[in-house]
C-alpha atoms as a PDB file:
ATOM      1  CA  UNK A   1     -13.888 193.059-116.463  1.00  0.00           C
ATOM      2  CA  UNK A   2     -10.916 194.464-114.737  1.00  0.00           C
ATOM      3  CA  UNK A   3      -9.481 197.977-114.616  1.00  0.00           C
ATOM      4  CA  UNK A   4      -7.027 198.892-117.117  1.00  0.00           C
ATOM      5  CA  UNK A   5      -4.341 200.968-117.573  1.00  0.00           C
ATOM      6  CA  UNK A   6      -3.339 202.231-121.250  1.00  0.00           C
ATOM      7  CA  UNK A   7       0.178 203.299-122.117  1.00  0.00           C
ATOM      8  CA  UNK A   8       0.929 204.171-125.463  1.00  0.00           C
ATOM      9  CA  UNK A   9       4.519 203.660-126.729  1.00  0.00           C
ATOM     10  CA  UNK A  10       6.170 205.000-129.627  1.00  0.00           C
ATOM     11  CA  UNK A  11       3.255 207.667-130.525  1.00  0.00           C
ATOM     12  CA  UNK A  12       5.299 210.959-131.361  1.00  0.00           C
ATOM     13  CA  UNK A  13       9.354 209.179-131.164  1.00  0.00           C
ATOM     14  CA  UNK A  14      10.999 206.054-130.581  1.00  0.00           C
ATOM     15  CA  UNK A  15      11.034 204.882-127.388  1.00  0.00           C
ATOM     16  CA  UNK A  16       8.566 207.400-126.087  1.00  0.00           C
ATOM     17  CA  UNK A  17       5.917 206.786-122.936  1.00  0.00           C
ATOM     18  CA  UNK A  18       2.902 208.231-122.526  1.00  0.00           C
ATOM     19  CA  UNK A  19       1.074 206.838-119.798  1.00  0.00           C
ATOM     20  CA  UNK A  20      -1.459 208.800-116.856  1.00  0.00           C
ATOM     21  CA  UNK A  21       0.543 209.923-113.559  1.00  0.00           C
ATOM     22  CA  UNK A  22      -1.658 208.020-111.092  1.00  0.00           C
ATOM     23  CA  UNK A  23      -3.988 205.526-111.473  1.00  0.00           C
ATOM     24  CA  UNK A  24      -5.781 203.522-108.780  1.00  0.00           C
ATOM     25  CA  UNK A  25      -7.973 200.070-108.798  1.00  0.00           C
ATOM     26  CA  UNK A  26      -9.560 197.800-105.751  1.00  0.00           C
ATOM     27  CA  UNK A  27      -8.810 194.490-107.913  1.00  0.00           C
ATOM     28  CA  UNK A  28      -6.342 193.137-110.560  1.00  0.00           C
ATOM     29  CA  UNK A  29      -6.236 194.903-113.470  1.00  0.00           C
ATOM     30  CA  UNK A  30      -4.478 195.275-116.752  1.00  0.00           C
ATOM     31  CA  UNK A  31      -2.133 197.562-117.918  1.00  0.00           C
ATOM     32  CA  UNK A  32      -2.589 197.623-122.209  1.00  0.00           C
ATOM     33  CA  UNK A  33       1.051 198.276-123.742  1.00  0.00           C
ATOM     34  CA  UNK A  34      -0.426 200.173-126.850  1.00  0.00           C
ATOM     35  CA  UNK A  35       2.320 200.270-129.706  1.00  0.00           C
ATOM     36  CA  UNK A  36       1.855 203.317-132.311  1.00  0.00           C
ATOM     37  CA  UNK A  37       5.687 202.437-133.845  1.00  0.00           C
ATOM     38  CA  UNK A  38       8.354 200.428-134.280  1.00  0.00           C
ATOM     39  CA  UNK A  39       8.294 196.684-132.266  1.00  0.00           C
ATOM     40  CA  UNK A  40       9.514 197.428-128.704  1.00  0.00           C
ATOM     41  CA  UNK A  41      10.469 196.061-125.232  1.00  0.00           C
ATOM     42  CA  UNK A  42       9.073 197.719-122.196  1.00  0.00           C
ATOM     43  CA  UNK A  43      10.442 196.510-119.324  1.00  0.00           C
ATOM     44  CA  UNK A  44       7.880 196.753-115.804  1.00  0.00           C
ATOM     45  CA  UNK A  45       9.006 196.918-112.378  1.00  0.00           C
ATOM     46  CA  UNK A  46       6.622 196.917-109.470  1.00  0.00           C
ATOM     47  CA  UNK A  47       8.469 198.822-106.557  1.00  0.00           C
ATOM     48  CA  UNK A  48       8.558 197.055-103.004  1.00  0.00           C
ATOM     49  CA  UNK A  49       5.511 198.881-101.544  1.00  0.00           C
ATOM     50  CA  UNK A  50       3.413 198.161-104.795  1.00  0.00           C
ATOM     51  CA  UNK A  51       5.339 194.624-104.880  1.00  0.00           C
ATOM     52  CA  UNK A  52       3.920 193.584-101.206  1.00  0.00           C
ATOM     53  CA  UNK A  53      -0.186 193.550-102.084  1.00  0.00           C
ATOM     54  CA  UNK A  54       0.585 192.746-106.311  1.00  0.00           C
ATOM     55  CA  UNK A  55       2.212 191.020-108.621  1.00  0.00           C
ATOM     56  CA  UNK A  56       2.988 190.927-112.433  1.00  0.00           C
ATOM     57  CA  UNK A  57       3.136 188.300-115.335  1.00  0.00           C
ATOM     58  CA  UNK A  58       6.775 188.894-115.691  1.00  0.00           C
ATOM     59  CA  UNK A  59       9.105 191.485-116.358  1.00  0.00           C
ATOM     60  CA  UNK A  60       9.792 192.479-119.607  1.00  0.00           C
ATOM     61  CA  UNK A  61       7.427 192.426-122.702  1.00  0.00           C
ATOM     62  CA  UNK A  62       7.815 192.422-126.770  1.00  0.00           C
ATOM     63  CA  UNK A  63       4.771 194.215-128.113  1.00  0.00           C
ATOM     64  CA  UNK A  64       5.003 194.300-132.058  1.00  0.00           C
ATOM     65  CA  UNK A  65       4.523 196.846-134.742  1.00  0.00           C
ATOM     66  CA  UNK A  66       0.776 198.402-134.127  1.00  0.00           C
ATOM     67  CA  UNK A  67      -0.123 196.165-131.764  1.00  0.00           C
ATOM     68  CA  UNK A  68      -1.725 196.187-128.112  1.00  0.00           C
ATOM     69  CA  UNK A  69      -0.051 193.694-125.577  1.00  0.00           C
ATOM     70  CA  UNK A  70      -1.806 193.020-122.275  1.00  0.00           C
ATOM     71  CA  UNK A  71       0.059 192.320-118.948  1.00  0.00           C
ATOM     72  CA  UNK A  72      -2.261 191.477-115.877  1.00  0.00           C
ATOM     73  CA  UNK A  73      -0.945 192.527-112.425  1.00  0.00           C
ATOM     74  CA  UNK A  74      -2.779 190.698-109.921  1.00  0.00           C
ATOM     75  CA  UNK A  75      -3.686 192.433-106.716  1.00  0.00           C
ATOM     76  CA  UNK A  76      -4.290 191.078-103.355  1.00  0.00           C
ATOM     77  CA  UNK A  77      -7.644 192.532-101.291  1.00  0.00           C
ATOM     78  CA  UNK A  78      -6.394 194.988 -99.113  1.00  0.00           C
ATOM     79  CA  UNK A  79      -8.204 196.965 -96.068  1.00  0.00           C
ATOM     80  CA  UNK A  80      -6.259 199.906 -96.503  1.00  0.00           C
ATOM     81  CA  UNK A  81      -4.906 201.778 -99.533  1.00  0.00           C
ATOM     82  CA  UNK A  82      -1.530 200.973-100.287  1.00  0.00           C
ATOM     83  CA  UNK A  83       0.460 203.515-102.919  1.00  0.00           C
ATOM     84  CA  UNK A  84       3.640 202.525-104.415  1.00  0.00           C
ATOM     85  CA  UNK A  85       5.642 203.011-108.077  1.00  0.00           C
ATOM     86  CA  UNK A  86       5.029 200.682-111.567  1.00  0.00           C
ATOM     87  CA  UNK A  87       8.082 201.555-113.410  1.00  0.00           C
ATOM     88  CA  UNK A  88       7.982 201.665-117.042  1.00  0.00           C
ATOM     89  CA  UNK A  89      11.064 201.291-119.149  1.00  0.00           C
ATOM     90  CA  UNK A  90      11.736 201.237-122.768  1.00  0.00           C
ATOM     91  CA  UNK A  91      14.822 200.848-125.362  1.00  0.00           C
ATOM     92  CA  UNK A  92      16.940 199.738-122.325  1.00  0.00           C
ATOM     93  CA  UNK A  93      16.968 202.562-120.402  1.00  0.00           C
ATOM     94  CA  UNK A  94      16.623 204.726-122.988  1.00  0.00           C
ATOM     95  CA  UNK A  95      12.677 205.916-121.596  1.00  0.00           C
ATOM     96  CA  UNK A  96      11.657 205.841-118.264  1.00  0.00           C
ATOM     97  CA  UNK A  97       8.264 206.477-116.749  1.00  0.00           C
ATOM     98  CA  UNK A  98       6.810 205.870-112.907  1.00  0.00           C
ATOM     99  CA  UNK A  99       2.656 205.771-112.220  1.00  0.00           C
ATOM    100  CA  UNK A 100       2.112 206.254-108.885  1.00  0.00           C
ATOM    101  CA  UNK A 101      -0.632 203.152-108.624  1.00  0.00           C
ATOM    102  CA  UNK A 102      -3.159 202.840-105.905  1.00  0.00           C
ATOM    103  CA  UNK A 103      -5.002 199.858-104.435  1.00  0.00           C
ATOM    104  CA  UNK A 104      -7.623 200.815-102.765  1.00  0.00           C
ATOM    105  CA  UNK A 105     -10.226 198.649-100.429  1.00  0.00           C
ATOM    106  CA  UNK A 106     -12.862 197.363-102.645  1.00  0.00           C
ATOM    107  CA  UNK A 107     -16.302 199.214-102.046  1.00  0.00           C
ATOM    108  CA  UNK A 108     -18.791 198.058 -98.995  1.00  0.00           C
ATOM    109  CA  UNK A 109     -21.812 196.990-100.761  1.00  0.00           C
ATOM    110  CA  UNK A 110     -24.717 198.015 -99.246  1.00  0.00           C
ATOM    111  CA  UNK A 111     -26.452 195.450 -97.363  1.00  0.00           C
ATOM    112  CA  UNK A 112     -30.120 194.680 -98.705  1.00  0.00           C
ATOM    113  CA  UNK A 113     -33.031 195.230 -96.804  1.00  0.00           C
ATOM    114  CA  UNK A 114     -35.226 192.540 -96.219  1.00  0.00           C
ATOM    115  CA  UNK A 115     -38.955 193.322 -97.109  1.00  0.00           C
ATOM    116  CA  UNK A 116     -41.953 191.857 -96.251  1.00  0.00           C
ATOM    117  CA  UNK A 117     -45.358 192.211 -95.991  1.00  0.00           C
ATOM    118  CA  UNK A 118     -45.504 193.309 -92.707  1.00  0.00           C
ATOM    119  CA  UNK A 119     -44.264 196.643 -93.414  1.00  0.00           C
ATOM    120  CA  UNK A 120     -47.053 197.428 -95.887  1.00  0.00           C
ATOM    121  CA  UNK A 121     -49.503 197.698 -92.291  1.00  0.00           C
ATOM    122  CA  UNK A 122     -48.837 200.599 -90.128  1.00  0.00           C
ATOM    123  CA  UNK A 123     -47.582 199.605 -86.609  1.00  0.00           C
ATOM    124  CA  UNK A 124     -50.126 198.996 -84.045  1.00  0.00           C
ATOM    125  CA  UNK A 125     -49.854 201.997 -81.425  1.00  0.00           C
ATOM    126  CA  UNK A 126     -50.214 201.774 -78.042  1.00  0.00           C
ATOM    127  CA  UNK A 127     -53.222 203.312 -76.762  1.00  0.00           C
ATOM    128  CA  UNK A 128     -51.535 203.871 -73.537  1.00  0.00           C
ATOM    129  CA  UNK A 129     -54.039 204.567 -70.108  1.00  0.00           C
ATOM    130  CA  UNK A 130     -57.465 205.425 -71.040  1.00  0.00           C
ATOM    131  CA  UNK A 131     -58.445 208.971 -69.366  1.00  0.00           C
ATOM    132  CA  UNK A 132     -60.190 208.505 -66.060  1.00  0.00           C
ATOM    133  CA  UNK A 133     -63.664 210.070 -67.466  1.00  0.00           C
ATOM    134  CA  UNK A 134     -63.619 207.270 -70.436  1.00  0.00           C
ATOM    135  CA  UNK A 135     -63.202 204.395 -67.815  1.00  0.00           C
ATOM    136  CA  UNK A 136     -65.736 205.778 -66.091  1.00  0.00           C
ATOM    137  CA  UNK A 137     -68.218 206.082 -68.651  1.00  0.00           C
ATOM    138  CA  UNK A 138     -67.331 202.851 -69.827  1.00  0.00           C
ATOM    139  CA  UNK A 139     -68.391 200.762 -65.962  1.00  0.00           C
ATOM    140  CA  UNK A 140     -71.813 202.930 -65.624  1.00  0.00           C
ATOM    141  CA  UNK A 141     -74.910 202.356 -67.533  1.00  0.00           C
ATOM    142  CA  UNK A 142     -76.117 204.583 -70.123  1.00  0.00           C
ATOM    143  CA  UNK A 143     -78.274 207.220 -69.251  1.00  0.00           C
ATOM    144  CA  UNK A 144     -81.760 205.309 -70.333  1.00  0.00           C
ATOM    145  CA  UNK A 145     -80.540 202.715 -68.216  1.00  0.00           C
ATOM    146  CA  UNK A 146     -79.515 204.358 -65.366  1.00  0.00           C
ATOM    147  CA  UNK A 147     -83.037 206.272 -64.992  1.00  0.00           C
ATOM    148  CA  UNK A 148     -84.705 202.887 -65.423  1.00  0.00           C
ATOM    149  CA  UNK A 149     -82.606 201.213 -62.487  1.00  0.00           C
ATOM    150  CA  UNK A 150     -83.303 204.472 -60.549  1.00  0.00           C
ATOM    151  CA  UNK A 151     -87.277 203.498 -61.056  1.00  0.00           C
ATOM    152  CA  UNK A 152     -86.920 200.068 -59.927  1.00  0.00           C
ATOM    153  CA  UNK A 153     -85.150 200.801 -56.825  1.00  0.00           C
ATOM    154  CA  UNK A 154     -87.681 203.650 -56.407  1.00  0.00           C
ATOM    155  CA  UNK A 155     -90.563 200.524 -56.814  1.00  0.00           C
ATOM    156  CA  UNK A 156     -88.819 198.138 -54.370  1.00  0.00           C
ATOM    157  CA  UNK A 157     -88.477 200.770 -51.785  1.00  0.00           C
ATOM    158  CA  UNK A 158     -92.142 202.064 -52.191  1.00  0.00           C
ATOM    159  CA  UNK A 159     -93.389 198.389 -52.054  1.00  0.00           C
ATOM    160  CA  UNK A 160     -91.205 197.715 -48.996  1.00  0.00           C
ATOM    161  CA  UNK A 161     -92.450 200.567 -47.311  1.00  0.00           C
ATOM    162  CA  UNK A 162     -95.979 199.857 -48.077  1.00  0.00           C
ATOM    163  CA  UNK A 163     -95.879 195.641 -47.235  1.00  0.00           C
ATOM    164  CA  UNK A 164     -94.197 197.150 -43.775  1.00  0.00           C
ATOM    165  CA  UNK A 165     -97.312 199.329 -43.154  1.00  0.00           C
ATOM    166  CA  UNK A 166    -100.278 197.780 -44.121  1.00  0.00           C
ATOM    167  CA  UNK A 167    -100.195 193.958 -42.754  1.00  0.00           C
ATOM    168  CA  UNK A 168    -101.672 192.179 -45.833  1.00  0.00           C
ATOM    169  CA  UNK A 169    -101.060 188.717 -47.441  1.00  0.00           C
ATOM    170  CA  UNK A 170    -101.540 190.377 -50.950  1.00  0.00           C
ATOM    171  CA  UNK A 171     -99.704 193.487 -49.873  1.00  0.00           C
ATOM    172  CA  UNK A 172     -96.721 191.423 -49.228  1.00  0.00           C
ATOM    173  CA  UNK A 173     -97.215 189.219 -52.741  1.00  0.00           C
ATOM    174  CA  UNK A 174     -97.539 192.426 -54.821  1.00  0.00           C
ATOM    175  CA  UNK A 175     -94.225 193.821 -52.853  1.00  0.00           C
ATOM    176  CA  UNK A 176     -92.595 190.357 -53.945  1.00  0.00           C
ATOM    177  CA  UNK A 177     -94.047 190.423 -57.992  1.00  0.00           C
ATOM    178  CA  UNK A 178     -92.190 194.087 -58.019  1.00  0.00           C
ATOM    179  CA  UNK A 179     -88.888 193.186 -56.534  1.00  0.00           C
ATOM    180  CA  UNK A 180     -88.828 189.781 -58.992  1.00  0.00           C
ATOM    181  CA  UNK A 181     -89.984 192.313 -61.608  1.00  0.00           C
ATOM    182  CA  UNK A 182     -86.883 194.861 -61.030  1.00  0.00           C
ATOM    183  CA  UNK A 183     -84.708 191.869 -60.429  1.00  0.00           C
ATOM    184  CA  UNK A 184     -85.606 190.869 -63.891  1.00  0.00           C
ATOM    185  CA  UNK A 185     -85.203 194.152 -65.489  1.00  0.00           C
ATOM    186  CA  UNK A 186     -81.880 194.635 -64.061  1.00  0.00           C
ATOM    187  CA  UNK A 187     -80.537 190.659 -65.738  1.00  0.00           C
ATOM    188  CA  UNK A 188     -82.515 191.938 -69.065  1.00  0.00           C
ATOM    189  CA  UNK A 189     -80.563 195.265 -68.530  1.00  0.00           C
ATOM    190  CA  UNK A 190     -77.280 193.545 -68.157  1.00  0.00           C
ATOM    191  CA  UNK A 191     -76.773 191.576 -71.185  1.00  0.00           C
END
């Protein structure tokens, strides 16, 4: 619905306007000719600033006894304000009134936001280089394992040492059982 503009004629006298001193709209709009008397003509007049960005449904209007009469001025969009004069004019001259009328850019509507489930998750973070200490801890062995590797190199190196010294056939059999014993620990270990 557009704006309007109400000016009441004939309220208190003949002839008389009463109408707001500005008024400003970002679209057409109407302007309601309300008579309180006697039938009347009121004449409008757009003036040439207000005439360049609107336009009325002619000049001059009858509005009867107690009635309303609408006249739609139509407005063109505009990216600036633009400020000019309606003139209003009734009994020939006898009353006239000027509204200092305003149209004005229409309003930016917001644009929406586009929502989706995706923003119900928090954002994935990151982690950034891992501390020295943690990369560490992550290529060694846990302790339990580490003591038990320690043990098995312990065992090869005590059988190797003893197969060197004494020169034995089963000497050199039980040094091999304990090295394919560590060497099976250590795959066992791995996994």
């Amino acid at each position: 619905m557009p704006d309007s503009l109400t000016v009441d004629v004939n309220r208190n006298r003949l002839h008389q306007i009463g109408v707001a001193e500005r008024f400003s709209s970002a679209e057409s709009f109407v302007v309601d000719l309300v008579n309180h008397g006697e039938s009347v003509h009121v004449h409008l007049h757009l003036d040439d600033a207000l005439s360049r960005v609107a336009s009325l449904e002619g000049g001059n209007h009858y509005v009867e006894r107690g009635s309303t009469r609408q006249v739609r001025i139509d407005a063109d969009p505009v990216r600036e304000p633009v400020t000019g004069k309606l003139k209003l004019v009734t009994g020939y001259g006898a009353e006239t009134v000027y509204v200092e009328v305003t149209i004005a850019p229409p309003a930016r509507e917001k644009e929406p936001v586009d929502v989706d489930e995706t923003l119900s998750r928090p954002p994935r973070r990151d982690p950034g280089p891992e501390p020295l200490g943690e990369r560490l801890r992550e290529t060694l062995p846990e302790t339990g394992t580490l003591s038990i590797v320690g043990f098995g190199l312990l065992a090869v190196v005590l059988a190797l040492g003893v197969g060197s010294l004494v020169n034995s056939s089963a000497v050199l059999l039980g040094v091999g059982v304990v090295i394919g014993g560590v060497l099976a620990a250590l795959l066992l270990l791995s996994r």
